[in-house]
C-alpha atoms as a PDB file:
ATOM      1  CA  UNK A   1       0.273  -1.999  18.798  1.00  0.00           C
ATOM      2  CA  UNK A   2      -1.273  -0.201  15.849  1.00  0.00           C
ATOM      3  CA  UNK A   3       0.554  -0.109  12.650  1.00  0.00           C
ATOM      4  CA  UNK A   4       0.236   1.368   9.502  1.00  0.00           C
ATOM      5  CA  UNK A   5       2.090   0.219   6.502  1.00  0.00           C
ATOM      6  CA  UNK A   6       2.095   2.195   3.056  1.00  0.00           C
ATOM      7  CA  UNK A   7       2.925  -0.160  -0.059  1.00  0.00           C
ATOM      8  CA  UNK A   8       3.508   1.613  -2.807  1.00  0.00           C
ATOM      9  CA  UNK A   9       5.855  -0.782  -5.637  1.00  0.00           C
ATOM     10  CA  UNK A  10       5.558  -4.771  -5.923  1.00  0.00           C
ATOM     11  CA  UNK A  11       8.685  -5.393  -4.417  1.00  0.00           C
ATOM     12  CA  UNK A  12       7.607  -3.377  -1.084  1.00  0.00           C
ATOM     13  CA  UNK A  13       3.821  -5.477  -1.300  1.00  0.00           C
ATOM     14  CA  UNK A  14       5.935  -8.807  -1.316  1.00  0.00           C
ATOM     15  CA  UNK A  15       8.480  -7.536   1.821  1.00  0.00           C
ATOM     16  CA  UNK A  16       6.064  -5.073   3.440  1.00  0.00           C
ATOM     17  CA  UNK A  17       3.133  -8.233   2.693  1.00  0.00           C
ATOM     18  CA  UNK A  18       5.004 -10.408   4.643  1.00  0.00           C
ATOM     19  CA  UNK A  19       5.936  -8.563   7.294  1.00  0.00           C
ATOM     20  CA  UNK A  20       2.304  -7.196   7.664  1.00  0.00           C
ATOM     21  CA  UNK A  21       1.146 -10.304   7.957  1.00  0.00           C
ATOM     22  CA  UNK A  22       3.988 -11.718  10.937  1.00  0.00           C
ATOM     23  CA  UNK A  23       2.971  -8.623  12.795  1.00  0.00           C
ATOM     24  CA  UNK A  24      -0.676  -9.635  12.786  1.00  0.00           C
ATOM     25  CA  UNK A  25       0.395 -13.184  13.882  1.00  0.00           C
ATOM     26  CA  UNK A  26       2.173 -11.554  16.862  1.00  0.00           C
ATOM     27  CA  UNK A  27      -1.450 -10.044  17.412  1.00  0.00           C
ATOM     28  CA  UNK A  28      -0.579  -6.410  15.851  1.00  0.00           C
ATOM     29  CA  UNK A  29      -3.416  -4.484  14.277  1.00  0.00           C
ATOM     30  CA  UNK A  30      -2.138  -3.470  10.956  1.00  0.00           C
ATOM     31  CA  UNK A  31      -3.558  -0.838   8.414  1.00  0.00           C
ATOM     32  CA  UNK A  32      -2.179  -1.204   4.607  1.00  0.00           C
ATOM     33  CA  UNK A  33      -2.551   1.356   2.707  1.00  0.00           C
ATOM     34  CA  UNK A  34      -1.545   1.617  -1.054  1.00  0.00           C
ATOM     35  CA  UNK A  35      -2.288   3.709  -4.435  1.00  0.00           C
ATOM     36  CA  UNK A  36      -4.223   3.038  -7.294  1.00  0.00           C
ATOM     37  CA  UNK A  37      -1.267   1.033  -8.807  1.00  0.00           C
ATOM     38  CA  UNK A  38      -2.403  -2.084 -10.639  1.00  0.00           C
ATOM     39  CA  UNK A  39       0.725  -4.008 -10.412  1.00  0.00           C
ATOM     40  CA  UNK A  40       0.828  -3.588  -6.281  1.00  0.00           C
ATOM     41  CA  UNK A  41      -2.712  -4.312  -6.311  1.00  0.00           C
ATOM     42  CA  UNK A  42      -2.149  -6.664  -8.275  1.00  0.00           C
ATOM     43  CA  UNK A  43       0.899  -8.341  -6.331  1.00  0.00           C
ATOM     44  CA  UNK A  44      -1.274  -7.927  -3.062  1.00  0.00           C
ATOM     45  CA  UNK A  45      -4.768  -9.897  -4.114  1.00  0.00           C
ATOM     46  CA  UNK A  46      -1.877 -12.319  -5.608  1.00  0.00           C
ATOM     47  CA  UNK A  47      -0.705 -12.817  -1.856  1.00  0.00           C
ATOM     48  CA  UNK A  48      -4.242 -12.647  -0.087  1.00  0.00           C
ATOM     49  CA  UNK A  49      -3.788  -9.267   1.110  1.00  0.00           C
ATOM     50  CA  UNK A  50      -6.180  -6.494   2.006  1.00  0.00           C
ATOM     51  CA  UNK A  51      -5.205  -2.541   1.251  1.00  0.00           C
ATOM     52  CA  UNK A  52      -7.270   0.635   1.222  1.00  0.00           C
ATOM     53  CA  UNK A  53      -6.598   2.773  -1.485  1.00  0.00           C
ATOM     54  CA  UNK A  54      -5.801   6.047  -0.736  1.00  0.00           C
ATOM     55  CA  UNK A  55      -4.734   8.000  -3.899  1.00  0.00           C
ATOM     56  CA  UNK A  56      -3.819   7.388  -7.378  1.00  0.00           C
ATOM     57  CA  UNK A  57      -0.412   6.687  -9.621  1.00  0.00           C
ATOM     58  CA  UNK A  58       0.712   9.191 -11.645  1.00  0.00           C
ATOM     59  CA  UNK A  59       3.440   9.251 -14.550  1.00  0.00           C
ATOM     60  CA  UNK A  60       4.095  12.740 -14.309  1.00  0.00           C
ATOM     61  CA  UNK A  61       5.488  15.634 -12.321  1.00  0.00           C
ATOM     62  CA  UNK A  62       2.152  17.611 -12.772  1.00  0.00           C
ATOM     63  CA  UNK A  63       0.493  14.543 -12.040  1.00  0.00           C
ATOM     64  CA  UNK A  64       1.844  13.944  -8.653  1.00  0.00           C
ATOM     65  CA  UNK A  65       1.696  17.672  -7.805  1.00  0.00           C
ATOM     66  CA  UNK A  66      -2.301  17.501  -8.498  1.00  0.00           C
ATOM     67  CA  UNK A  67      -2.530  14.052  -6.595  1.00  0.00           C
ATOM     68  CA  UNK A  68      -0.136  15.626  -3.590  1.00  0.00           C
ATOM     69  CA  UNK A  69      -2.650  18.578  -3.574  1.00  0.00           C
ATOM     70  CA  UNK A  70      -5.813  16.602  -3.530  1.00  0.00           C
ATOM     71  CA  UNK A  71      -4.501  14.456  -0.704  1.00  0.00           C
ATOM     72  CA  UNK A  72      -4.096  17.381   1.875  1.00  0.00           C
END
């Protein structure tokens, strides 16, 4: 099965980490995705794992309207 996992906080790359990683184990193809966070990058090179980064962190209501816009 193919399954894609989007970690956005530290607490969800510890949880979301490990259970990424038991479904690979069980011979699951995973996909993580994440933003451009550095704490959850951060927490995930911490744990050995592997995301792609597919948009950026952003403090403020404009800024997540701009980064929601850009994404589509």
């Amino acid at each position: 099965m193919k399954v894609m996992v989007d970690i956005l906080t530290p607490k969800q790359a510890l949880f979301l980490g490990e259970l990424s990683r038991r479904l690979e184990d069980a011979g699951h193809e995973v996909f993580r995705v994440t933003r451009d966070f550095e704490e959850t990058i951060r927490m995930l090179r911490m744990n050995g794992l592997r995301a792609d980064i597919v948009g950026s962190h952003s403090l403020t209501l404009k800024g997540k309207l701009q980064e929601s816009l850009r994404m589509k």
